[in-house]
N, C-alpha and C. Protein backbone atom coordinates (compact mmCIF):
# COMPACT_ATOMS: atom_id res chain seq x y z
N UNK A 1 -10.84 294.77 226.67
CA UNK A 1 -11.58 295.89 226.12
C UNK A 1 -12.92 296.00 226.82
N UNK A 2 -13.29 297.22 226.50
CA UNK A 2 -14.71 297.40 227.56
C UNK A 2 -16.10 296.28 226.57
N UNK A 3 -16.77 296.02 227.36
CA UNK A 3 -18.08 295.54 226.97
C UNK A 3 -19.40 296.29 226.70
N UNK A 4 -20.39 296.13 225.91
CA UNK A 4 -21.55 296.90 225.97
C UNK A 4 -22.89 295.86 225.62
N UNK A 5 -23.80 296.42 226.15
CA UNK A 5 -24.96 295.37 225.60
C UNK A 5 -25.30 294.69 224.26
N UNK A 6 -25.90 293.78 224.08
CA UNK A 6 -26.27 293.27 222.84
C UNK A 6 -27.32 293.92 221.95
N UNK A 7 -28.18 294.18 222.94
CA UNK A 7 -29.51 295.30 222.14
C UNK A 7 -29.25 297.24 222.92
N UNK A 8 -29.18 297.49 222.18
CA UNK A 8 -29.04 299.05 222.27
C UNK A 8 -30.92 299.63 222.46
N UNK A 9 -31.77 299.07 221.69
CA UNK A 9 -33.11 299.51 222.26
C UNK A 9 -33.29 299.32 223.51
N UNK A 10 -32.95 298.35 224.28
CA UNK A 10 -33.76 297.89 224.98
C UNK A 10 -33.49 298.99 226.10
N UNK A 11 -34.48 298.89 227.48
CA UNK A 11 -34.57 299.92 228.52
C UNK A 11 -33.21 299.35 229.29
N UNK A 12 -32.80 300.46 230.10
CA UNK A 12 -31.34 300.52 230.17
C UNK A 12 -30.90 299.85 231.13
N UNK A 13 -31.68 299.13 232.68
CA UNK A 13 -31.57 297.93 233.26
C UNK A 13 -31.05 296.84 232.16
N UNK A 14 -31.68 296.60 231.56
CA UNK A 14 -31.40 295.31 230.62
C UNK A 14 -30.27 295.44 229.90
N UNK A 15 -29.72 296.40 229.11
CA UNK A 15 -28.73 296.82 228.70
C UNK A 15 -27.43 296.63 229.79
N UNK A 16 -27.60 297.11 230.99
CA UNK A 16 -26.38 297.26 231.83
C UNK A 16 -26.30 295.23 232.20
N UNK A 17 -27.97 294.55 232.67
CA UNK A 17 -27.31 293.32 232.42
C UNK A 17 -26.74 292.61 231.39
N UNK A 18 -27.12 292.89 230.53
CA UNK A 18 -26.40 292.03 229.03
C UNK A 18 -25.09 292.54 228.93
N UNK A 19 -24.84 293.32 229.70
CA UNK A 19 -22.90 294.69 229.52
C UNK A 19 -22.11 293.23 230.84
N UNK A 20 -23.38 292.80 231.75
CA UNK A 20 -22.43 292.07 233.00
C UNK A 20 -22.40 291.17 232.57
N UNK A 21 -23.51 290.43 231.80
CA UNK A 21 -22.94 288.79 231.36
C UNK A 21 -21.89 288.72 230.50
N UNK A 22 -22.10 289.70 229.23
CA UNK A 22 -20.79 289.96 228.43
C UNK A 22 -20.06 289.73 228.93
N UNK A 23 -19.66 290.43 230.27
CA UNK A 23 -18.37 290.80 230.81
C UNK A 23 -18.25 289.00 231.85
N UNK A 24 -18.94 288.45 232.32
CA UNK A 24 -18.83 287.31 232.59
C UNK A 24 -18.39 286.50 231.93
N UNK A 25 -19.27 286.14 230.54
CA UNK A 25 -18.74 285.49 229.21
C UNK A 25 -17.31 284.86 229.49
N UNK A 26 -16.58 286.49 229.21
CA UNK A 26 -14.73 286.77 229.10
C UNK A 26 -14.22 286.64 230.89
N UNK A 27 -15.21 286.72 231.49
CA UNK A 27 -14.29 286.11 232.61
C UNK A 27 -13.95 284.71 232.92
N UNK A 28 -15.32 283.53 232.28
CA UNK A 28 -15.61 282.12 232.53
C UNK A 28 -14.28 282.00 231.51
N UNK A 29 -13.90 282.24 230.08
CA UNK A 29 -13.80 281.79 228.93
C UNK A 29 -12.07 282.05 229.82
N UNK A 30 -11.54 282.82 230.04
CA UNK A 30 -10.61 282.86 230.87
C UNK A 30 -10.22 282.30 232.59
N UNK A 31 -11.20 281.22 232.76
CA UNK A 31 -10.84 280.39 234.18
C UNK A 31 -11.27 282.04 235.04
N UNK A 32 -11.60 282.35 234.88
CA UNK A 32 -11.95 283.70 236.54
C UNK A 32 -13.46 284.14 236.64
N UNK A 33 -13.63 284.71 237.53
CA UNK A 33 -15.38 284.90 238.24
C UNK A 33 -14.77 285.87 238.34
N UNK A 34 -16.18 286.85 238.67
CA UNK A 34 -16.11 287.87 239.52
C UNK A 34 -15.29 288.06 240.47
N UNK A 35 -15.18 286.89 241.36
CA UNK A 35 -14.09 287.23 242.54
C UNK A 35 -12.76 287.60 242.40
N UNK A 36 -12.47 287.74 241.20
CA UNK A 36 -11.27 288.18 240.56
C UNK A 36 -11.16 289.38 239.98
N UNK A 37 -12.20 289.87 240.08
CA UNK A 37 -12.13 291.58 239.32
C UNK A 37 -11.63 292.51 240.37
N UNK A 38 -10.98 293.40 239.91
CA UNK A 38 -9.98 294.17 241.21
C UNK A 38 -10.34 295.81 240.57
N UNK A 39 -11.06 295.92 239.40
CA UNK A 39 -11.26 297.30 239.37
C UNK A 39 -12.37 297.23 238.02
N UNK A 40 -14.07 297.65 238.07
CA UNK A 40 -14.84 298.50 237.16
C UNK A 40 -14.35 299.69 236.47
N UNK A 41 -14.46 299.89 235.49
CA UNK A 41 -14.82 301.18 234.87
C UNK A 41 -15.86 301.30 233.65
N UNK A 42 -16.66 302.22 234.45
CA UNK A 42 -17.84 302.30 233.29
C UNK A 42 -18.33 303.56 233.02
N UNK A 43 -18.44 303.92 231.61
CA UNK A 43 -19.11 304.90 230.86
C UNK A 43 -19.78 305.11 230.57
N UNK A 44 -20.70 306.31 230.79
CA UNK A 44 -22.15 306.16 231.09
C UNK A 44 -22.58 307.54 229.87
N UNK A 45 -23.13 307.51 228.78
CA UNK A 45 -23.54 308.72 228.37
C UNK A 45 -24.78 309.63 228.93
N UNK A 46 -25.78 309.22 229.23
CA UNK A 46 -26.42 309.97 230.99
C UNK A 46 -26.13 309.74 231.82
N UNK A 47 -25.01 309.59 232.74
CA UNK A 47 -24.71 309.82 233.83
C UNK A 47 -25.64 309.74 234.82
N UNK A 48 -26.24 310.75 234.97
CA UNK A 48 -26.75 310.75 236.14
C UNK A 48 -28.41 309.98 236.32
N UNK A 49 -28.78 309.86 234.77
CA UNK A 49 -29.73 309.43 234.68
C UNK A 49 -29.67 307.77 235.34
N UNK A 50 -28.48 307.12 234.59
CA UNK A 50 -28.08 305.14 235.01
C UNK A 50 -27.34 305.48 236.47
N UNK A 51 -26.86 306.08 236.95
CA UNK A 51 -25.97 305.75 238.14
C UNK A 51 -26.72 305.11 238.99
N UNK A 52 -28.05 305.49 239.18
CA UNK A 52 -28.61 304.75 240.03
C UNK A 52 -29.03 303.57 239.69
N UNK A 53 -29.34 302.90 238.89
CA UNK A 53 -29.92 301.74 238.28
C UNK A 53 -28.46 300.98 238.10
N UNK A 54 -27.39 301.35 237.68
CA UNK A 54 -25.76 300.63 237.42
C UNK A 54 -25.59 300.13 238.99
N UNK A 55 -25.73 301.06 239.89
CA UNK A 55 -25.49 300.81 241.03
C UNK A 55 -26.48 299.47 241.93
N UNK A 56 -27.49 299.53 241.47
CA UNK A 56 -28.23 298.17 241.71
C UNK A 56 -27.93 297.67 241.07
N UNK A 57 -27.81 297.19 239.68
CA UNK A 57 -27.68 295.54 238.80
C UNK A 57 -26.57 295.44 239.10
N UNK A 58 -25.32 296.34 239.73
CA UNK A 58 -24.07 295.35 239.99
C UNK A 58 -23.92 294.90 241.13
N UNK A 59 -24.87 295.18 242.32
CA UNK A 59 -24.85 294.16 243.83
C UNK A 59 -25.16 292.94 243.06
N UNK A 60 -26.03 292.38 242.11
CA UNK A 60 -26.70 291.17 241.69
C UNK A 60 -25.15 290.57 240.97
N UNK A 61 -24.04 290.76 240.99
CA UNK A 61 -23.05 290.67 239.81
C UNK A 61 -21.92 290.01 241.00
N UNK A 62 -21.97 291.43 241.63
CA UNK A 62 -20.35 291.49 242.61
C UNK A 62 -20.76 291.36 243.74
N UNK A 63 -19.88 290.66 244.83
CA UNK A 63 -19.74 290.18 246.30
C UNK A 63 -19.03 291.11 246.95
N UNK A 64 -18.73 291.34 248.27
CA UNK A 64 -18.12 292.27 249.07
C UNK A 64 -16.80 291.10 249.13
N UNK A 65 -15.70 291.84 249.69
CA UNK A 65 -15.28 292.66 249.23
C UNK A 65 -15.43 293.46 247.99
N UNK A 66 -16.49 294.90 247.28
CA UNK A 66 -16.28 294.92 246.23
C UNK A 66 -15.34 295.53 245.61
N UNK A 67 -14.91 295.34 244.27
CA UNK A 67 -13.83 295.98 243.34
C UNK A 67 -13.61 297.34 243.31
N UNK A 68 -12.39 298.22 243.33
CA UNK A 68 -12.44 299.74 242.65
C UNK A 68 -13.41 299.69 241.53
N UNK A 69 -13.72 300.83 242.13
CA UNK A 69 -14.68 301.62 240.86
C UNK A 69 -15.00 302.47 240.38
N UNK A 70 -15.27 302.99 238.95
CA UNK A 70 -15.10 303.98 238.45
C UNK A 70 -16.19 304.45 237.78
N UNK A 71 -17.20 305.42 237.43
CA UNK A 71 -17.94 305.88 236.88
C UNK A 71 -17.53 307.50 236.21
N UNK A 72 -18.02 307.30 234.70
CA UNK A 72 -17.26 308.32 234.28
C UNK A 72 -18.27 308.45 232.77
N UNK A 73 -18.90 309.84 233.21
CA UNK A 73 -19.91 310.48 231.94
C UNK A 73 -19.63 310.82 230.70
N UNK A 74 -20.10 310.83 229.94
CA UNK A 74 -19.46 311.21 228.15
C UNK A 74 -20.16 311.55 227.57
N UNK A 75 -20.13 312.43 226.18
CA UNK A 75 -21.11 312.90 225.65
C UNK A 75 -21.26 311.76 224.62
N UNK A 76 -20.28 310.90 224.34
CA UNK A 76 -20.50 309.56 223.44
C UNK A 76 -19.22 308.93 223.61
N UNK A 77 -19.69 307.22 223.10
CA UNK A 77 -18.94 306.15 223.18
C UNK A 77 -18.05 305.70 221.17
N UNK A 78 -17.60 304.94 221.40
CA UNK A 78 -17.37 304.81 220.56
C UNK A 78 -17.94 304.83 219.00
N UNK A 79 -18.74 303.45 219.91
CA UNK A 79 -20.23 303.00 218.37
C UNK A 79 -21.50 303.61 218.92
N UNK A 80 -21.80 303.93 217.72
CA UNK A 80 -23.02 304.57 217.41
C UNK A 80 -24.15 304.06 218.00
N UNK A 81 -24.71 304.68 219.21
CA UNK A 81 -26.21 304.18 220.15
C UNK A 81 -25.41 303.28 221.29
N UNK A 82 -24.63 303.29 221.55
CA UNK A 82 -23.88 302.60 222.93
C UNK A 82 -23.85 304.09 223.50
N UNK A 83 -24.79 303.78 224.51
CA UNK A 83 -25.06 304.20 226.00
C UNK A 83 -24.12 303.91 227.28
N UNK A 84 -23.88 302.87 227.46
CA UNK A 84 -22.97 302.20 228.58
C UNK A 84 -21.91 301.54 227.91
N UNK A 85 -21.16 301.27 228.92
CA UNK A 85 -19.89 300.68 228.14
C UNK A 85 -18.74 300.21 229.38
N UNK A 86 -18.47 298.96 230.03
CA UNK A 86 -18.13 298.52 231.44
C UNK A 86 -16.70 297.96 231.41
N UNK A 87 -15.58 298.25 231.75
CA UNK A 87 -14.65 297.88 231.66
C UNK A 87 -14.20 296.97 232.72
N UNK A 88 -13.81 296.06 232.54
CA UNK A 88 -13.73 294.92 233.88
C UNK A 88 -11.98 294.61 234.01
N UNK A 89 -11.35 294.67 235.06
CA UNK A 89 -9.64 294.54 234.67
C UNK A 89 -9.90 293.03 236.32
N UNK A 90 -9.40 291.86 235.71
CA UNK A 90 -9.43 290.95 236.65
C UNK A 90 -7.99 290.60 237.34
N UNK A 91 -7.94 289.63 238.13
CA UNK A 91 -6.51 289.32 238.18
C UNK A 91 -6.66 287.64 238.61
N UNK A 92 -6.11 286.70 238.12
CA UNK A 92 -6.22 285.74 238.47
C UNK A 92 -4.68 284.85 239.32
């Protein structure tokens, strides 16, 4: 399932990292790293506002070769004040 930050206040750098450790968390807790992710997808309710900032905090995350990827705008997420929302599909 997709991941989202722990604090919803916080400014939205911080948010997108707390969305990658999440998403680390469930990769360690399952034997896999990053080097195992074969496709992102993430939902962005400003769009255009995070693309650029998503696009830096995930060089700090992911190695080249990097993963398919997907970015995809919404007028809302599921829960209430989730902004971002990162879907990670690995393969080990």
């Amino acid at each position: 399932s997709g991941q989202g930050p722990k604090d919803y206040d916080a400014d939205m750098e911080t948010q997108m990292r707390q969305t990658f450790d999440r998403i680390q968390e469930v990769l360690n807790e399952a034997g896999a790293g990053w080097e195992h992710v074969v496709i992102l997808r993430s939902y962005f309710v400003h769009l255009s506002r995070d693309l650029p900032v998503y696009r830096k905090v995930r060089k700090d995350y992911l190695k080249k070769p990097y993963p398919a990827s997907t970015a995809v705008g919404t007028p809302e997420l599921a829960i209430p004040g989730l902004e971002i929302e990162i879907e990670a599909v690995a393969i080990l």
